[in-house]
C-alpha atoms as a PDB file:
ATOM      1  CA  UNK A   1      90.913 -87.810 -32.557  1.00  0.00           C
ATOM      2  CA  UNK A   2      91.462 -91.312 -30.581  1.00  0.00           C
ATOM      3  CA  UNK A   3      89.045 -94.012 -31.310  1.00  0.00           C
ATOM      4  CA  UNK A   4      87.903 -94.092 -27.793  1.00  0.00           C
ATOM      5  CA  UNK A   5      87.045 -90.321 -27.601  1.00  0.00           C
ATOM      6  CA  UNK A   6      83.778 -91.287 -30.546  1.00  0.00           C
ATOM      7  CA  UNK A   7      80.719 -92.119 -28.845  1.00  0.00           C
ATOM      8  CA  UNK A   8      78.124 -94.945 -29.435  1.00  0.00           C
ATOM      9  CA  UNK A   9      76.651 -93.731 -32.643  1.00  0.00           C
ATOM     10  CA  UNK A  10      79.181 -91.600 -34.138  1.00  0.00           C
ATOM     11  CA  UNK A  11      79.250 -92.155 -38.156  1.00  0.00           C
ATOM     12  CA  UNK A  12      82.544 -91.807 -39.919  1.00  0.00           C
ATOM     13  CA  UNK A  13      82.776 -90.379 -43.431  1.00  0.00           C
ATOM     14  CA  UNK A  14      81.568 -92.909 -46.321  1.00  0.00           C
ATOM     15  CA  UNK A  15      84.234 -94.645 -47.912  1.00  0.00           C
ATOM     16  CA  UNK A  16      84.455 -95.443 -51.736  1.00  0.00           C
ATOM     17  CA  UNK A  17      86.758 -98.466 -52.223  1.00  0.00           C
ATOM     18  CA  UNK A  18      87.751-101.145 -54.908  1.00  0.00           C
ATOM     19  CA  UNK A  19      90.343-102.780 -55.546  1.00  0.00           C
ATOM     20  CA  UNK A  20      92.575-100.950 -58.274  1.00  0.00           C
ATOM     21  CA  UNK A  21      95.793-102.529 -59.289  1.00  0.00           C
ATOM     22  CA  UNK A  22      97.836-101.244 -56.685  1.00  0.00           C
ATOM     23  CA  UNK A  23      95.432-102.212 -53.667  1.00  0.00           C
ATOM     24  CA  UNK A  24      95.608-106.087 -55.664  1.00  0.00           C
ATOM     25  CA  UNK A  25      99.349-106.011 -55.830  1.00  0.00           C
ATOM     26  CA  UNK A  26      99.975-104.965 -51.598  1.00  0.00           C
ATOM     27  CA  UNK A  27      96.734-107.684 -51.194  1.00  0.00           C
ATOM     28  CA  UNK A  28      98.943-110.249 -53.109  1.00  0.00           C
ATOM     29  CA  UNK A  29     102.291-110.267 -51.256  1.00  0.00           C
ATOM     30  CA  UNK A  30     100.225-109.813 -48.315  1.00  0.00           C
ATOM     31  CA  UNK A  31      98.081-113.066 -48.569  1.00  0.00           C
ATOM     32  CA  UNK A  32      99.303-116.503 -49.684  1.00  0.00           C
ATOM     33  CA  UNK A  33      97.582-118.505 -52.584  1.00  0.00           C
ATOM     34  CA  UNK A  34      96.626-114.907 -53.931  1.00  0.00           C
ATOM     35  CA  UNK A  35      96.766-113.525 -57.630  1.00  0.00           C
ATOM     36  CA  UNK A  36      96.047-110.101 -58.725  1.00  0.00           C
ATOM     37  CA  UNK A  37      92.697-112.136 -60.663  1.00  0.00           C
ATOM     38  CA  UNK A  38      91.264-113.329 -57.866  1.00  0.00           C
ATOM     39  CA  UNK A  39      90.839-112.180 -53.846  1.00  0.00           C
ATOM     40  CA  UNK A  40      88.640-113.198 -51.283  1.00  0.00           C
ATOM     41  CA  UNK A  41      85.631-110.660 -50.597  1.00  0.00           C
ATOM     42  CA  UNK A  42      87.803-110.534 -47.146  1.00  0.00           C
ATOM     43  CA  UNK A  43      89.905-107.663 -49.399  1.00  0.00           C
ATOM     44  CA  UNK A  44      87.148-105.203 -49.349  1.00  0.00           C
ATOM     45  CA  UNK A  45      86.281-105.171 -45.458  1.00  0.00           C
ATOM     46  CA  UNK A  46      90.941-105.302 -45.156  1.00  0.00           C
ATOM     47  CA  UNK A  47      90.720-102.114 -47.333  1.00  0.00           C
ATOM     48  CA  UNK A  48      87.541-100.756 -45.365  1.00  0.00           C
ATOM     49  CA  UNK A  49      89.198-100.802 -41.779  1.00  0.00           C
ATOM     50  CA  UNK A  50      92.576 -99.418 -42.860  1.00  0.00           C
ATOM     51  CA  UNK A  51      90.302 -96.515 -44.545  1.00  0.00           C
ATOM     52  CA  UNK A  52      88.437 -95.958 -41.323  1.00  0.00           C
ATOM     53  CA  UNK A  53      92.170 -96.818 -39.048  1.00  0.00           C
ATOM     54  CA  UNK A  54      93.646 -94.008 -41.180  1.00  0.00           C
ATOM     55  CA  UNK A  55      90.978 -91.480 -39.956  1.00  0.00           C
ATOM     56  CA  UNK A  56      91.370 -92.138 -36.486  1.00  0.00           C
ATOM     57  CA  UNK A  57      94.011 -92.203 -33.738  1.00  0.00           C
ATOM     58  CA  UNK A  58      94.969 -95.546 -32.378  1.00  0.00           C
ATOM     59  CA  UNK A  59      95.614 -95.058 -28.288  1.00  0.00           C
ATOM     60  CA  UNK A  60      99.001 -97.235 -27.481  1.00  0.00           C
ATOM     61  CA  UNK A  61      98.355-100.881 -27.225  1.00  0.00           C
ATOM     62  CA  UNK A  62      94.969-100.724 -28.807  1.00  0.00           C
ATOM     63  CA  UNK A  63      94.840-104.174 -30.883  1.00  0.00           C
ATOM     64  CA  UNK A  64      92.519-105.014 -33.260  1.00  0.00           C
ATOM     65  CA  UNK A  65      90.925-108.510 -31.265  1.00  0.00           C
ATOM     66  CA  UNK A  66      87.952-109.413 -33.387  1.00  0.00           C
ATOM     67  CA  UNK A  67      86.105-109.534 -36.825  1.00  0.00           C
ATOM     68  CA  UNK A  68      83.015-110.790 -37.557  1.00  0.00           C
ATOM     69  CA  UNK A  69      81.803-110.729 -41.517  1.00  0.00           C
ATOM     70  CA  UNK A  70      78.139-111.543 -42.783  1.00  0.00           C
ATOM     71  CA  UNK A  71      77.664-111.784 -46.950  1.00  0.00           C
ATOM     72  CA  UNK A  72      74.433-110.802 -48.212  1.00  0.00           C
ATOM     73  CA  UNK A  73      75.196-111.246 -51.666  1.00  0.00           C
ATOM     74  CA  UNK A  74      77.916-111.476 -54.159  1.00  0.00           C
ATOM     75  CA  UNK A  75      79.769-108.562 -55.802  1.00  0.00           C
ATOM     76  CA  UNK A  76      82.476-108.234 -57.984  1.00  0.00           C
ATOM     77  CA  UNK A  77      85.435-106.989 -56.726  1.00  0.00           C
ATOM     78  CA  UNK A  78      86.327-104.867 -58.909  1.00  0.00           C
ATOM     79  CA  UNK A  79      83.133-102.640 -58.600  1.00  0.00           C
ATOM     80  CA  UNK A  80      83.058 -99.492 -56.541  1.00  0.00           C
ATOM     81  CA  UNK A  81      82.013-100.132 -52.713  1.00  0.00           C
ATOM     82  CA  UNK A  82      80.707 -97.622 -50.495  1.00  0.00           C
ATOM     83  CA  UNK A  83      81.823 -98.303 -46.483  1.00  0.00           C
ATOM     84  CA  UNK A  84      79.670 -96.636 -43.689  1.00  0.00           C
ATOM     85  CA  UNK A  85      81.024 -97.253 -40.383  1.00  0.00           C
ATOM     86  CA  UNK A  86      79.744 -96.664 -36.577  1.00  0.00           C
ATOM     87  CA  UNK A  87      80.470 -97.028 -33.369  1.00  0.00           C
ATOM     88  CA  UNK A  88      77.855 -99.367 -32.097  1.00  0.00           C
ATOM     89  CA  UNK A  89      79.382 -99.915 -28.543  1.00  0.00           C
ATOM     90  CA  UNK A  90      82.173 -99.156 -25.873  1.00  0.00           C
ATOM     91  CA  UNK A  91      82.324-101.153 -22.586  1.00  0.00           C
ATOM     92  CA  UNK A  92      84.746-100.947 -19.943  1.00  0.00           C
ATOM     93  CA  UNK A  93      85.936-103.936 -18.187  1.00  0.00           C
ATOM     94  CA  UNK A  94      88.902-104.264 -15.417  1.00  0.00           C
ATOM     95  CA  UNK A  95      89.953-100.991 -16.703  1.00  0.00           C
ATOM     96  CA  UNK A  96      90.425-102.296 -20.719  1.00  0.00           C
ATOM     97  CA  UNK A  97      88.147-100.317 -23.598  1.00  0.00           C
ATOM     98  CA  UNK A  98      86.007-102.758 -26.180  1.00  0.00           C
ATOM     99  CA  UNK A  99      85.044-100.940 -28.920  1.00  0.00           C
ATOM    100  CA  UNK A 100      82.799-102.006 -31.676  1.00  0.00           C
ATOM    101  CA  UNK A 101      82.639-100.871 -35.086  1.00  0.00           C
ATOM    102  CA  UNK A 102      80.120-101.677 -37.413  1.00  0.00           C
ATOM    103  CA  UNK A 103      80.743-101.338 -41.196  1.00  0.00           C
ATOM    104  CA  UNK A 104      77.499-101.249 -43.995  1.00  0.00           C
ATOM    105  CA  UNK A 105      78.772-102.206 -47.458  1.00  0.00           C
ATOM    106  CA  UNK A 106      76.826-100.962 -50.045  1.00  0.00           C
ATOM    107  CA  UNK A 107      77.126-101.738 -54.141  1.00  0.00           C
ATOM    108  CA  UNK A 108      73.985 -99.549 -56.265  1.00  0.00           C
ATOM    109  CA  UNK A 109      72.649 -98.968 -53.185  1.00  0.00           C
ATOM    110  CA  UNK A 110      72.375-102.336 -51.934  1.00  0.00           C
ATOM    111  CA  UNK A 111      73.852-103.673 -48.553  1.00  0.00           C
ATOM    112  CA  UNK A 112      76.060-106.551 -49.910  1.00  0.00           C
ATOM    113  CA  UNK A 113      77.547-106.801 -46.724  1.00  0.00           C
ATOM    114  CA  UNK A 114      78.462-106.040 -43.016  1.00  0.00           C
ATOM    115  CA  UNK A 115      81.562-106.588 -41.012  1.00  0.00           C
ATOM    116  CA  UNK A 116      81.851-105.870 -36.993  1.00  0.00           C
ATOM    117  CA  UNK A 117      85.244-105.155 -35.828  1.00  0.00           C
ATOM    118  CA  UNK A 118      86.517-105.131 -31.813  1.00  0.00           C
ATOM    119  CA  UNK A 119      88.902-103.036 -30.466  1.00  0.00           C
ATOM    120  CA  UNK A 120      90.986-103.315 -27.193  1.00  0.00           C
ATOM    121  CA  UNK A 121      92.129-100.404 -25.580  1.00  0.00           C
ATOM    122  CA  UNK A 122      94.650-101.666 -22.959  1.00  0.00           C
ATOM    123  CA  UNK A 123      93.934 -99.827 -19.832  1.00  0.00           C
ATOM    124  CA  UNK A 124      97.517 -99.616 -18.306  1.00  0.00           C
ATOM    125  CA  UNK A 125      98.170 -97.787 -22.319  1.00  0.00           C
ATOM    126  CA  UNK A 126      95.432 -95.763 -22.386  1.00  0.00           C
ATOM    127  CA  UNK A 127      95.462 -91.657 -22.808  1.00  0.00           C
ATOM    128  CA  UNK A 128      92.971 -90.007 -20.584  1.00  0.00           C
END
């Protein structure tokens, strides 16, 4: 299903993350000033939104515009992660989709963290 067909509210499935050696390997090429002992926290929401991109369909010319991160505590990295995400909101403007996504990250049950993510679905690119 396209991104833009999920309503305000819709949950995706829960994902379980970490980052195992392969996930720190791609994470090291990938980022400068990056070894496979240490990555910024900004790994875990990286590994999040590819989880919840690989569920969905991306409508042509939808970019990824925005990301907005708040830390509630500090985890290790290496521990297992648990992802919610939701649609939170859509709004239409000159014909162009926003799309909001809000992520929950949870370690033993507690919220470590949340990350907001904006989507732009080009409205000459759009599918109807």
């Amino acid at each position: 299903m396209s991104i833009n067909s999920f309503p305000v509210g819709h949950k995706f499935n829960t994902y379980k993350l970490s980052i195992d050696e392969n996930t720190s390997n791609l994470f090291t090429k990938a980022i400068l000033n990056r070894t496979n002992d240490f990555h910024s926290p900004f790994a875990i929401i990286s590994v999040a939104l590819g989880m919840l991109l690989e569920e969905v369909e991306l409508e042509n010319g939808a970019i990824h515009i925005n990301q907005s991160v708040s830390w509630i505590e500090k985890f290790d990295e290496k521990e297992t992660i648990f992802a919610n995400a939701m649609v939170v909101s859509k709004s239409e403007r000159k014909n162009n989709v926003f799309i909001k996504i809000k992520i929950d990250y949870l370690c033993d049950s507690r919220k470590i963290a949340e990350s907001v993510s904006t989507i732009l679905i080009n409205g000459s690119n759009r599918e109807n």
